[in-house]
Protein backbone atom coordinates (compact mmCIF):
# COMPACT_ATOMS: atom_id res chain seq x y z
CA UNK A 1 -4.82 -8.00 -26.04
CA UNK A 2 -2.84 -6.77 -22.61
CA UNK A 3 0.12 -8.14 -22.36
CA UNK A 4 2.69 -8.87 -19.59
CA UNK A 5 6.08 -7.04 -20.70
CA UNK A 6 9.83 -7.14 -19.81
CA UNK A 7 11.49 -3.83 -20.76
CA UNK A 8 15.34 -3.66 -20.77
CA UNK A 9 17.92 -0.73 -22.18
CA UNK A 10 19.58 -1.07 -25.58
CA UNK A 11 22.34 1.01 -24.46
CA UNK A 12 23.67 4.11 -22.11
CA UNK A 13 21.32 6.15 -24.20
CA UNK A 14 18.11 4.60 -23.44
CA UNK A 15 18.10 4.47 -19.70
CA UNK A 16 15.29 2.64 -18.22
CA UNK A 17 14.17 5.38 -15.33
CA UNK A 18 13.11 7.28 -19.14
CA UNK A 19 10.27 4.57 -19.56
CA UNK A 20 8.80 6.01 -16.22
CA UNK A 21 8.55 9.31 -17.74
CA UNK A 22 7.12 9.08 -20.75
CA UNK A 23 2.70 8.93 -20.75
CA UNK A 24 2.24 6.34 -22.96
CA UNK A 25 -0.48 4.85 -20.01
CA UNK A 26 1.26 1.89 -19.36
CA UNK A 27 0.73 -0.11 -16.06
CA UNK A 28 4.61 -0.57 -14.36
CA UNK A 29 4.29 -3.76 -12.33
CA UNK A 30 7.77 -3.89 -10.78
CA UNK A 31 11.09 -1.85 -11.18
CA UNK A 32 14.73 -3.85 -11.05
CA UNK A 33 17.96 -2.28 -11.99
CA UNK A 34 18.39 -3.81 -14.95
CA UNK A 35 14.50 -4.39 -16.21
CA UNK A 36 10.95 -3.44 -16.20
CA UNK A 37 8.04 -5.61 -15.46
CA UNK A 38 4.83 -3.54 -16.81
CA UNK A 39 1.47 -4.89 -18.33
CA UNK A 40 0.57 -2.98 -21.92
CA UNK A 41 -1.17 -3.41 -25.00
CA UNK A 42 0.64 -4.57 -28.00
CA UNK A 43 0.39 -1.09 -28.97
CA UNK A 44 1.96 0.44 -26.62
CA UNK A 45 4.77 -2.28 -26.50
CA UNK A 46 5.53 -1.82 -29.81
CA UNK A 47 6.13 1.99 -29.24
CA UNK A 48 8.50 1.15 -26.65
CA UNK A 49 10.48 -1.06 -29.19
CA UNK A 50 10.28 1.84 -31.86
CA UNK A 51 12.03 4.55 -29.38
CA UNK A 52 14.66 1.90 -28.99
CA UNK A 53 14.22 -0.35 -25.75
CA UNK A 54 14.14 -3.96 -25.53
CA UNK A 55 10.40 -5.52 -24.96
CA UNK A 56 10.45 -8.97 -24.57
CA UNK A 57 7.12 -10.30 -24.50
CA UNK A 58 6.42 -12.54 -21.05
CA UNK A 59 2.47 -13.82 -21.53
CA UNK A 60 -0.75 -12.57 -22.03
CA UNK A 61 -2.64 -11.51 -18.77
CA UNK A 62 -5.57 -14.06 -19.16
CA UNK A 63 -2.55 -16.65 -18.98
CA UNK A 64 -1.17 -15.12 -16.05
CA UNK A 65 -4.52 -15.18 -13.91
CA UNK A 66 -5.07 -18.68 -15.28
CA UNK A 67 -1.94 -19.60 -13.51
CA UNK A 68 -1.84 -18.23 -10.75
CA UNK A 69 -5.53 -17.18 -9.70
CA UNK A 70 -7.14 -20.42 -9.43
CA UNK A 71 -6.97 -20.39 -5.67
CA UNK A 72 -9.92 -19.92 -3.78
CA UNK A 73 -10.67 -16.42 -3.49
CA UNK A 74 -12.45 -16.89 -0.50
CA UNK A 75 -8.95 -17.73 1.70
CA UNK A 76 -8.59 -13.57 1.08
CA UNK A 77 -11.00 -11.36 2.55
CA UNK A 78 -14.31 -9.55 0.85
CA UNK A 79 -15.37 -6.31 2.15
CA UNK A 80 -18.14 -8.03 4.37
CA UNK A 81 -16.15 -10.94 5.66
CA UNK A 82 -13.86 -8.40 6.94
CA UNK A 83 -16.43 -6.38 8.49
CA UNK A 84 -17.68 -9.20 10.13
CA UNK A 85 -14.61 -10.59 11.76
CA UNK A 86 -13.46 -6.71 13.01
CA UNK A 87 -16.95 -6.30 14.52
CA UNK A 88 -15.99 -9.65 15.73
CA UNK A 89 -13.24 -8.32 17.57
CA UNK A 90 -14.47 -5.38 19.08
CA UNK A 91 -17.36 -7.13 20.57
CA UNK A 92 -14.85 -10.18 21.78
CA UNK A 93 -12.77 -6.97 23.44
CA UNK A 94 -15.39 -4.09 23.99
CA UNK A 95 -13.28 -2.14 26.92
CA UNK A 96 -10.37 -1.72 24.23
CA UNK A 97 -11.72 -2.16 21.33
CA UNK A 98 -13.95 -0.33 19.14
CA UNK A 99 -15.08 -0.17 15.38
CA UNK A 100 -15.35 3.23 14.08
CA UNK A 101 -16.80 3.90 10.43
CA UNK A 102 -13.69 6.31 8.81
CA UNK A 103 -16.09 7.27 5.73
CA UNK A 104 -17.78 5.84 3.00
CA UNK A 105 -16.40 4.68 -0.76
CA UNK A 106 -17.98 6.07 -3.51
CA UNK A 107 -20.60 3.47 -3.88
CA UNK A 108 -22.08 3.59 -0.14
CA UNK A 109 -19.43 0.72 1.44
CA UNK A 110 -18.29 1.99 5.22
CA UNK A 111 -14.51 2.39 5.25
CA UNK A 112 -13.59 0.91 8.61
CA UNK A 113 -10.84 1.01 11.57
CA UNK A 114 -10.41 -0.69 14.64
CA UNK A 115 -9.11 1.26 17.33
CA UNK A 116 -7.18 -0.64 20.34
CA UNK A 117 -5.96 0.55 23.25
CA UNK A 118 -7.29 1.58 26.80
CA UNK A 119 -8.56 4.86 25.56
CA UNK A 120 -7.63 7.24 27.92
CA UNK A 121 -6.79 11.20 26.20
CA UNK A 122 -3.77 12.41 25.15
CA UNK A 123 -1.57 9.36 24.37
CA UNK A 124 0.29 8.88 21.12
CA UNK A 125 -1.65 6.70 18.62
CA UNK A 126 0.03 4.36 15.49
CA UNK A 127 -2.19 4.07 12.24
CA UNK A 128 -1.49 0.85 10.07
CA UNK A 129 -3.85 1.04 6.64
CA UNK A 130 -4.20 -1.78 4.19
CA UNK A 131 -5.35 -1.95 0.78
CA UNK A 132 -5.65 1.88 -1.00
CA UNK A 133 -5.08 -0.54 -4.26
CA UNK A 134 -7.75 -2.96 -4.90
CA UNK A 135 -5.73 -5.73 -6.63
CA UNK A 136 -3.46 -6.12 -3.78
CA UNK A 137 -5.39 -8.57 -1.80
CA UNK A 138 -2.31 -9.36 0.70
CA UNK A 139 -2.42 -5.57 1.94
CA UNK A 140 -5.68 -6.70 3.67
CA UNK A 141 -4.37 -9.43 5.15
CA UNK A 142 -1.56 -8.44 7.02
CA UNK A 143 -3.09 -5.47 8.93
CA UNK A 144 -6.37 -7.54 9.77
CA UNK A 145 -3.50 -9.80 11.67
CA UNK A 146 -1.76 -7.43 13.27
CA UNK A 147 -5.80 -6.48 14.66
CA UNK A 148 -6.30 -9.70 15.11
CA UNK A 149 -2.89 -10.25 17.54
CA UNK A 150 -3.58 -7.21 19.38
CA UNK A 151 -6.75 -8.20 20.47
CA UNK A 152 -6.33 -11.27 21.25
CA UNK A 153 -3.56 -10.68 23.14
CA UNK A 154 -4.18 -7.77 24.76
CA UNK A 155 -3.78 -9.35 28.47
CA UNK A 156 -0.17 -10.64 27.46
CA UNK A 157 3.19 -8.83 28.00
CA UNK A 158 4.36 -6.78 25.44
CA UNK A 159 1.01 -6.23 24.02
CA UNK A 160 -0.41 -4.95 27.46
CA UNK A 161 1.82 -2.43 27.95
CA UNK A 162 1.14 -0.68 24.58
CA UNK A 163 -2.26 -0.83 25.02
CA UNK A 164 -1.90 0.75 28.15
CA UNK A 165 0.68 3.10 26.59
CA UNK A 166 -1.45 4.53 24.22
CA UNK A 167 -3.92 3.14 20.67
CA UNK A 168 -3.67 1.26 17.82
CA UNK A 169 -5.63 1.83 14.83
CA UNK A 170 -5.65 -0.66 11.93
CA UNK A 171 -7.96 0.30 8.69
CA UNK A 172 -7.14 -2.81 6.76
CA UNK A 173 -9.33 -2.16 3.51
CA UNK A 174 -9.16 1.66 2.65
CA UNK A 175 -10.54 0.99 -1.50
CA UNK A 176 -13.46 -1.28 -0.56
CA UNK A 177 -15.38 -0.70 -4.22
CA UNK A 178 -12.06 -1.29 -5.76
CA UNK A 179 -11.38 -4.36 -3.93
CA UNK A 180 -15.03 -6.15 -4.51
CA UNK A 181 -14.28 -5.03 -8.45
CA UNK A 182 -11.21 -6.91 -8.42
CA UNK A 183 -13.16 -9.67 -6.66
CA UNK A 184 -16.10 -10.02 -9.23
CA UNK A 185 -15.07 -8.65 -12.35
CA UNK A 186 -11.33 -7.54 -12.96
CA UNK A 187 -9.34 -9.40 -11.14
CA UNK A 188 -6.17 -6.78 -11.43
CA UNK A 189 -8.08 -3.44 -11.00
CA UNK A 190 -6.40 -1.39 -9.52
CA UNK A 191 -8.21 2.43 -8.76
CA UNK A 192 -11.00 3.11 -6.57
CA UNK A 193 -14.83 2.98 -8.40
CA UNK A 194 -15.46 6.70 -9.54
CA UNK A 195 -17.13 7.18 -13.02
CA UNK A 196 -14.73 10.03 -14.82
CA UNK A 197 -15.75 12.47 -16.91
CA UNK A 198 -13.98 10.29 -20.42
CA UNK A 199 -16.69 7.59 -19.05
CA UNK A 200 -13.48 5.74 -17.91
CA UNK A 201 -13.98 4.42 -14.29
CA UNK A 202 -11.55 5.19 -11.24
CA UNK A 203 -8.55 7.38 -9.78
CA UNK A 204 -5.80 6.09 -7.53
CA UNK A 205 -6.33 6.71 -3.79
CA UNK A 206 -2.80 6.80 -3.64
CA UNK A 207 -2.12 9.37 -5.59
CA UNK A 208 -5.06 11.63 -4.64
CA UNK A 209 -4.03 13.12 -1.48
CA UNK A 210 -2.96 16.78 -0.95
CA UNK A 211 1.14 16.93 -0.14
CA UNK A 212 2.40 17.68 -3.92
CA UNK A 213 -1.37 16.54 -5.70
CA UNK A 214 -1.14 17.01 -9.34
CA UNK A 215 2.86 18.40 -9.80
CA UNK A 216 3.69 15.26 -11.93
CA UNK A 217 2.12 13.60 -15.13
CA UNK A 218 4.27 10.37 -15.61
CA UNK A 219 3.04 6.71 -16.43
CA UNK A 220 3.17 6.26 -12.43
CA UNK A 221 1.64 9.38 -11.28
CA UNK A 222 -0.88 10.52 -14.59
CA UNK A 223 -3.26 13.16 -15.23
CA UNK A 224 -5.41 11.19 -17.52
CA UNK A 225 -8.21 9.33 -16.14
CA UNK A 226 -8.25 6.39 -17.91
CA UNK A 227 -5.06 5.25 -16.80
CA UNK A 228 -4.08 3.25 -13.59
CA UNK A 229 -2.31 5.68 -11.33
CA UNK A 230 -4.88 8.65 -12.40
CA UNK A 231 -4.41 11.01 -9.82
CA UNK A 232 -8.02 12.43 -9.55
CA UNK A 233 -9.35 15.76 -10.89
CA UNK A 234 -8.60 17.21 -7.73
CA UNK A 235 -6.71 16.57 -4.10
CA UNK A 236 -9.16 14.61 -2.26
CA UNK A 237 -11.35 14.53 -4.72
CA UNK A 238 -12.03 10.90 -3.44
CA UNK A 239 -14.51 10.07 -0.10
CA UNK A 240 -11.90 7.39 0.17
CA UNK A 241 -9.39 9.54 0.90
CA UNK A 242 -11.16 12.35 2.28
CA UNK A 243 -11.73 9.50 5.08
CA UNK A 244 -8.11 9.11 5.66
CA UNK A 245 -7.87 12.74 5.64
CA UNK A 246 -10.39 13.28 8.59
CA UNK A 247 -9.24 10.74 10.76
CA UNK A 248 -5.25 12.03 10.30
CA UNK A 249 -6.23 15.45 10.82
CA UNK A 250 -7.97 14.64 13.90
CA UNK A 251 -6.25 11.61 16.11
CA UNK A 252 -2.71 13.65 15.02
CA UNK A 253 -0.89 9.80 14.95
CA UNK A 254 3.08 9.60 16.27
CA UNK A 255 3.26 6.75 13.15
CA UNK A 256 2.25 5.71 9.87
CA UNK A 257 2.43 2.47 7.84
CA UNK A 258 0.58 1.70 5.18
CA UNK A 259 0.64 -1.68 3.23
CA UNK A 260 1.03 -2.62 -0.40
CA UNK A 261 2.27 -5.45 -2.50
CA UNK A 262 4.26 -6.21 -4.46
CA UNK A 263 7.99 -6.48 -4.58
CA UNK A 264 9.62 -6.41 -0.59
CA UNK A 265 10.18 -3.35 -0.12
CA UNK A 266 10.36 -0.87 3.07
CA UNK A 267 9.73 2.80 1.17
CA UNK A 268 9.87 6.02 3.39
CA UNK A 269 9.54 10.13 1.90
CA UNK A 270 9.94 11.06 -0.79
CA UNK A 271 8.09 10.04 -3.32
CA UNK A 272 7.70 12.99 -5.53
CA UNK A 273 11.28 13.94 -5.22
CA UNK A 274 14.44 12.61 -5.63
CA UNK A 275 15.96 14.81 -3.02
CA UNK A 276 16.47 13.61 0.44
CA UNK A 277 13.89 14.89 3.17
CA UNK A 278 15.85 18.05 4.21
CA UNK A 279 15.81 17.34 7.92
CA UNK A 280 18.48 15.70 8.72
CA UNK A 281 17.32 13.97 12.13
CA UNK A 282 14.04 13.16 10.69
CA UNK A 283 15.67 11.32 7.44
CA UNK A 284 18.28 9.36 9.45
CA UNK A 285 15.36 8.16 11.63
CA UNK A 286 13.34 7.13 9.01
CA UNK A 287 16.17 5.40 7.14
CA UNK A 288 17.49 3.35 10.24
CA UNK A 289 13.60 2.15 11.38
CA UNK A 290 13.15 0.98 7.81
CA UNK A 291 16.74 -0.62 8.25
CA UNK A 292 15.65 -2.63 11.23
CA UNK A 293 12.35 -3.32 9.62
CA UNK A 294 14.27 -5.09 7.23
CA UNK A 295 16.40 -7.16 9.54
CA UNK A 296 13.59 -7.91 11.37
CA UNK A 297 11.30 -9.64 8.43
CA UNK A 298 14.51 -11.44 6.87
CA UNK A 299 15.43 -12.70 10.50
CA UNK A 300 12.11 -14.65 10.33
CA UNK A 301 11.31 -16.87 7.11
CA UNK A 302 14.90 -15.25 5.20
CA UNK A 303 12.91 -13.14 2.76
CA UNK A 304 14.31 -9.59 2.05
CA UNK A 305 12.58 -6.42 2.22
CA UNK A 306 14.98 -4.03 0.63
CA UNK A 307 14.42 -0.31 2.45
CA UNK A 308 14.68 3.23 0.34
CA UNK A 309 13.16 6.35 -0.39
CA UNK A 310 10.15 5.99 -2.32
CA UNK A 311 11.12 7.94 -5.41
CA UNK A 312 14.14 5.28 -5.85
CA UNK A 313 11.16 2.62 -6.94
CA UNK A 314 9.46 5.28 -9.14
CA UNK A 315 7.99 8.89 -9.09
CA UNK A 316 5.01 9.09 -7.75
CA UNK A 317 2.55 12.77 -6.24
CA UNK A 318 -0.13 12.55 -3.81
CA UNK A 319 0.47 9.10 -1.92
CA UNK A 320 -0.20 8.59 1.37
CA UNK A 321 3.31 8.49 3.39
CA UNK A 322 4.20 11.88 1.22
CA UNK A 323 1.11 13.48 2.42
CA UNK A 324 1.54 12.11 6.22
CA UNK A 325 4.92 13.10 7.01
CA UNK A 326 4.76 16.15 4.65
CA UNK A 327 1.76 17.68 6.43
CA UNK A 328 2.37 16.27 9.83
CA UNK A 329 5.72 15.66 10.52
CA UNK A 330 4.36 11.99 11.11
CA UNK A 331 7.14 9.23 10.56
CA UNK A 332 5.33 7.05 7.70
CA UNK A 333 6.18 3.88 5.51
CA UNK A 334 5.06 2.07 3.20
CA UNK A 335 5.45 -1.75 3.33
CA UNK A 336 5.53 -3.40 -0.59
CA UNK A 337 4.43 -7.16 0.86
CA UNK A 338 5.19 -10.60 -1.02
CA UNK A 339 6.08 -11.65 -3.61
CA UNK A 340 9.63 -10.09 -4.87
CA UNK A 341 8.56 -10.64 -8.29
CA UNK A 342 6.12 -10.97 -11.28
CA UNK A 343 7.57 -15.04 -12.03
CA UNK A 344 6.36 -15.24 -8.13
CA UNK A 345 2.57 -14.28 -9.02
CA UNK A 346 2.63 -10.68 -9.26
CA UNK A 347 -0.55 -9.47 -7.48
CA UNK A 348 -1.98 -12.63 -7.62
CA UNK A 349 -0.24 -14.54 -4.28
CA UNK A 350 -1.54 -17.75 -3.55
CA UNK A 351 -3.35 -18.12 -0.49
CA UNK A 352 -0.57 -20.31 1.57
CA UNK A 353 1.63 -17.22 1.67
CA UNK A 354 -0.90 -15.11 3.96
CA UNK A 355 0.32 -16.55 7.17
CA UNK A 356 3.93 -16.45 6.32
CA UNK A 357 3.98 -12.98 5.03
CA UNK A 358 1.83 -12.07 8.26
CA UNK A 359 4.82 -13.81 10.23
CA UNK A 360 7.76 -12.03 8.85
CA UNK A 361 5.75 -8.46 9.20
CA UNK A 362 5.07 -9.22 12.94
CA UNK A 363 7.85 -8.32 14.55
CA UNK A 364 8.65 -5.21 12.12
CA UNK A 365 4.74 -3.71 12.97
CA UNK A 366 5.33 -4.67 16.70
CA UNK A 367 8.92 -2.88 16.98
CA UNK A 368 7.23 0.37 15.25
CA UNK A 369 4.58 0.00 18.09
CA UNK A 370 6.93 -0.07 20.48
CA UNK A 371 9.03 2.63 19.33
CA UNK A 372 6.20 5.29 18.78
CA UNK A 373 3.99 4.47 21.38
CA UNK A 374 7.57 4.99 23.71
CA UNK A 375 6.41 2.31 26.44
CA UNK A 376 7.75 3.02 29.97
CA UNK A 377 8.71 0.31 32.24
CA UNK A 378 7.99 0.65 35.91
């Protein structure tokens, strides 16, 4: 039986950030000061109680989806609904739109973006990506919006003026195989669809890219396939992220954000450190956008989005911001969407918080446009 799990310390000598290096291929939900939320088998829970912590049983996970998945799936995008409503858009918008195929997944689905803006060479571009984790249905939500407002209006004032200013691109479902998995069979899968060599199925896109691939083997960043955050058997191993890695390398983009869920948090380099990015300039910049990222969501619907460096959530190699600003230089983020917490639903966000969590992102994606794409005002 898998089981939902809190995880607190006994005592000074069983800190928590110890649970998050020990392989016992456990799947870490959300990370608190004081507490754990991770989904195991009562195996593995019970080994956690034998080296000393506190495990306090929440529910089983076919409870959980009872409760909180009975929505209708179909208020959250499949991979062909959201094919046909970007193709939508670039035909609404041809002279600044268009829909370019990134790659293909590992079972033949394109991997899309839609790229906005007049076009014209040499002007800085701004990537927003959605979804490298299959379960986390909101991540395709909120960057199909942010398409969706651009395009729509493109003619109005401030949107114009970017557009003019230089491109948007927004690849809003990055794990498409993963996604339609966690559609039709496994609700909370997680990895992308590759058969491993154990017969286990998958490897995290987000921990398969090539800054730092492979230099940790923790429950959040694993070298053993069967488990949720495998990392792959090599860097870009993955067409998924072999996709991302083509269209970095060549567009060059003056931003990155990526989006995830869940917990509300604004995460910047570096993951696979706990030390500080060593330039100075670039590390206050990052830390003060995600700053006013955060006062930006809260001052819409009061929710918080609590900025850090990714590495204060947990360890992680190979994800996507590390690789971005590690290789490029390219300011990068990623956004941890709704809810704060597991009691909230976890993964599983009911429908009616699509448009609100859309709402309080707006004005945090449109500053970073702004920003990077350094509009000048006759």
């Amino acid at each position: 039986m898998s089981l939902i799990a809190k995880v607190t310390s006994s005592g000074p000598q069983k800190p928590l950030g110890d649970v998050l290096r020990v392989p016992l291929g456990i799947d870490v939900w959300e990370v608190k000061p004081d507490h754990l939320i991770l989904r195991g088998t009562e195996a593995q829970l019970d080994r956690l109680s034998r080296m000393g912590y506190l495990v306090e049983q929440l529910e089983d996970v076919a409870r959980h989806l009872s409760t909180f998945a009975a929505e209708a799936a179909e208020q959250y995008h499949s991979a062909a609904s959201l094919e046909e409503e970007l193709r939508q858009l670039a035909e609404a918008k041809p002279d600044i739109t268009q829909l370019i195929e990134m790659g293909r997944s590992i079972e033949g689905r394109p991997i899309f973006a839609l790229r906005i803006g007049d076009r014209r060479g040499g002007v800085p571009k701004i990537l927003f990506m959605g979804c490298h984790h299959a379960r986390e249905w909101i991540a395709v939500e909120v960057p199909f919006l942010l398409a969706k407002e651009l395009v729509e209006r493109a003619d109005e004032a401030p949107i114009a003026g970017w557009l003019t200013s230089g491109e948007v691109w927004v690849a809003p479902m990055v794990n498409p195989d993963g996604h339609e998995y966690s559609r039709a069979q496994e609700r909370l899968w997680r990895k992308n669809r590759r058969r491993n060599d154990d017969g286990s199925f998958g490897v995290d896109p987000n921990r398969n890219y090539g800054y730092m691939w492979g230099i940790l083997d923790v429950p959040t960043s694993s070298q053993v396939p069967s488990d949720e955050t495998y990392v792959g058997p090599r860097a870009f191993s993955e067409p998924e992220t072999q996709a991302v890695r083509d269209l970095v390398g060549c567009e060059r983009f003056a931003g990155v954000i990526t989006y995830h869920s869940y917990s509300q948090l604004i995460l910047y380099p570096w993951g696979y450190t706990d030390k500080p990015i060593p330039d100075v300039q670039h590390r206050e910049q990052m830390a003060g956008m995600a700053q006013e990222m955060q006062t930006l969501i809260q001052g819409v619907h009061g929710k918080i989005y609590v900025p850090q460096q990714s590495s204060a959530l947990y360890p992680t190699a190979g994800d996507t911001t590390d690789w971005t600003y590690g290789t490029y230089g390219i300011p990068s983020f990623t956004v941890e969407l709704r809810p704060r917490t597991f009691q909230e639903g976890g993964f599983i966000l009911p429908p009616d918080h699509i448009l609100p969590t859309w709402e309080e992102n707006r004005p945090a994606a449109f500053r970073f446009v702004e920003q990077l794409l350094a509009v000048s005002v006759a």
